[in-house]
Protein backbone atom coordinates (compact mmCIF):
# COMPACT_ATOMS: atom_id res chain seq x y z
CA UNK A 1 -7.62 -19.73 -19.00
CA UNK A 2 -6.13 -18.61 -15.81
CA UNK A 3 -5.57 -21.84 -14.35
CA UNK A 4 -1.79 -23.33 -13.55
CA UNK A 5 -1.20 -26.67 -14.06
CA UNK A 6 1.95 -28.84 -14.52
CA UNK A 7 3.93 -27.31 -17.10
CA UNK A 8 3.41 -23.71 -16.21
CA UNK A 9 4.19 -24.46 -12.36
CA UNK A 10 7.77 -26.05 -13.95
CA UNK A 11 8.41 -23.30 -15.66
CA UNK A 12 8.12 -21.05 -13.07
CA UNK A 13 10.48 -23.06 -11.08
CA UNK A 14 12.89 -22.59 -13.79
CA UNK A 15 12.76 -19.24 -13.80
CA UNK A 16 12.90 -18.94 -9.63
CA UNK A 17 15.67 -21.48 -9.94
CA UNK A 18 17.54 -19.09 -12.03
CA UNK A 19 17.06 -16.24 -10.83
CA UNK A 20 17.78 -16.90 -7.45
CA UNK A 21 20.21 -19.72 -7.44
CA UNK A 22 20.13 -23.09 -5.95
CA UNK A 23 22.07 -21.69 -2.44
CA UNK A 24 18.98 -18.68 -1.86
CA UNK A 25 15.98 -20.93 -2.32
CA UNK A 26 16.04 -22.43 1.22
CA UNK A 27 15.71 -19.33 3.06
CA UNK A 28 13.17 -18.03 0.08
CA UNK A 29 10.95 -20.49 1.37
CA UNK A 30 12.01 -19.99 5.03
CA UNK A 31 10.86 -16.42 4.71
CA UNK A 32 7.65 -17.35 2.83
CA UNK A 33 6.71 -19.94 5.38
CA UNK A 34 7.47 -17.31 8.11
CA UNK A 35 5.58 -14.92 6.25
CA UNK A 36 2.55 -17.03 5.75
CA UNK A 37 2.30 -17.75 9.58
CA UNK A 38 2.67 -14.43 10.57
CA UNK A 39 -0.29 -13.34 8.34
CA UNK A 40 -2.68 -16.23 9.46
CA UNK A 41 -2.03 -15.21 13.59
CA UNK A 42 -2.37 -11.71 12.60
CA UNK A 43 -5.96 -13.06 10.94
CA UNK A 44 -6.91 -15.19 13.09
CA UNK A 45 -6.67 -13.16 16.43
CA UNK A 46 -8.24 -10.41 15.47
CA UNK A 47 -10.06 -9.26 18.59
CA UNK A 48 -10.54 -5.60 18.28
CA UNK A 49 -14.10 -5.01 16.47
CA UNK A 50 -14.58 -3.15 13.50
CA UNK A 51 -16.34 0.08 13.46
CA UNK A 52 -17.12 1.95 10.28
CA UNK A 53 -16.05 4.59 9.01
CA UNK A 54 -19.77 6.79 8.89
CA UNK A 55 -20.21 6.26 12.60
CA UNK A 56 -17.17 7.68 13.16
CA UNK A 57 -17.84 11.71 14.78
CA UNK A 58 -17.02 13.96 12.47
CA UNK A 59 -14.55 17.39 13.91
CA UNK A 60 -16.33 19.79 15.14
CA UNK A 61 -15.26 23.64 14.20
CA UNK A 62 -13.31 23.56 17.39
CA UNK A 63 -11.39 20.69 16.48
CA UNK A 64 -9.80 21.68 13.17
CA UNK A 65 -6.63 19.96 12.02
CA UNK A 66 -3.35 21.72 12.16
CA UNK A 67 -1.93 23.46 9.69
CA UNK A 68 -5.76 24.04 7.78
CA UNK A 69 -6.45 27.49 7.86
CA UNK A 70 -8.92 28.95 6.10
CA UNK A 71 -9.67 32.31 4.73
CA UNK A 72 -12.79 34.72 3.33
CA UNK A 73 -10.12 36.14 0.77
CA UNK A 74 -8.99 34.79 -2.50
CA UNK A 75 -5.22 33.35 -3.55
CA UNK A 76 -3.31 36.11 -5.41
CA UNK A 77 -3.35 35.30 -9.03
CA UNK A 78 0.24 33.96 -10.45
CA UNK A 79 1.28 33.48 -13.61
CA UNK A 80 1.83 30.31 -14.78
CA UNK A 81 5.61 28.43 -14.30
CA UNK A 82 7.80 28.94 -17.69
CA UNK A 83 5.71 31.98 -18.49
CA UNK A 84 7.62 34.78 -19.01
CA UNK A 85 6.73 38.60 -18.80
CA UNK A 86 6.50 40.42 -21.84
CA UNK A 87 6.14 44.30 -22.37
């Protein structure tokens, strides 16, 4: 189970065949070929090394992120949305 052999790999040329017409499937396969290559140099010359993600420093206090404020008091309550007030 899980395996493609013969049949299944016909098939599945059927169905690209119909999908995509007999005209498209050159450049289907031009663009997978490119595709493929692209991926392999990008592999293969990989020169920067890889440093993980715990040795990374941590931001300090001083160095907090933009926008993230913090503060001692908490949110005002809300009601929930759709909930109307009542009396």
């Amino acid at each position: 189970m899980g395996e493609i052999g013969g049949p299944e790999l016909i098939i599945i040329l059927v169905i690209v065949l119909v999908l995509f017409g007999g005209a498209k499937l050159p450049q289907l396969a031009r663009s997978l070929g490119e595709a493929k290559r692209e991926f392999q140099r990008a592999t293969d010359h990989d020169d920067e090394p890889v440093t993980p993600r715990a040795r990374l420093a941590a931001p300090t206090a001083d160095e907090s992120v933009p926008g993230e404020r913090t503060s001692a008091e908490p949110a005002p309550a809300r009601r929930p949305a759709g909930e109307t007030e009542t009396a």
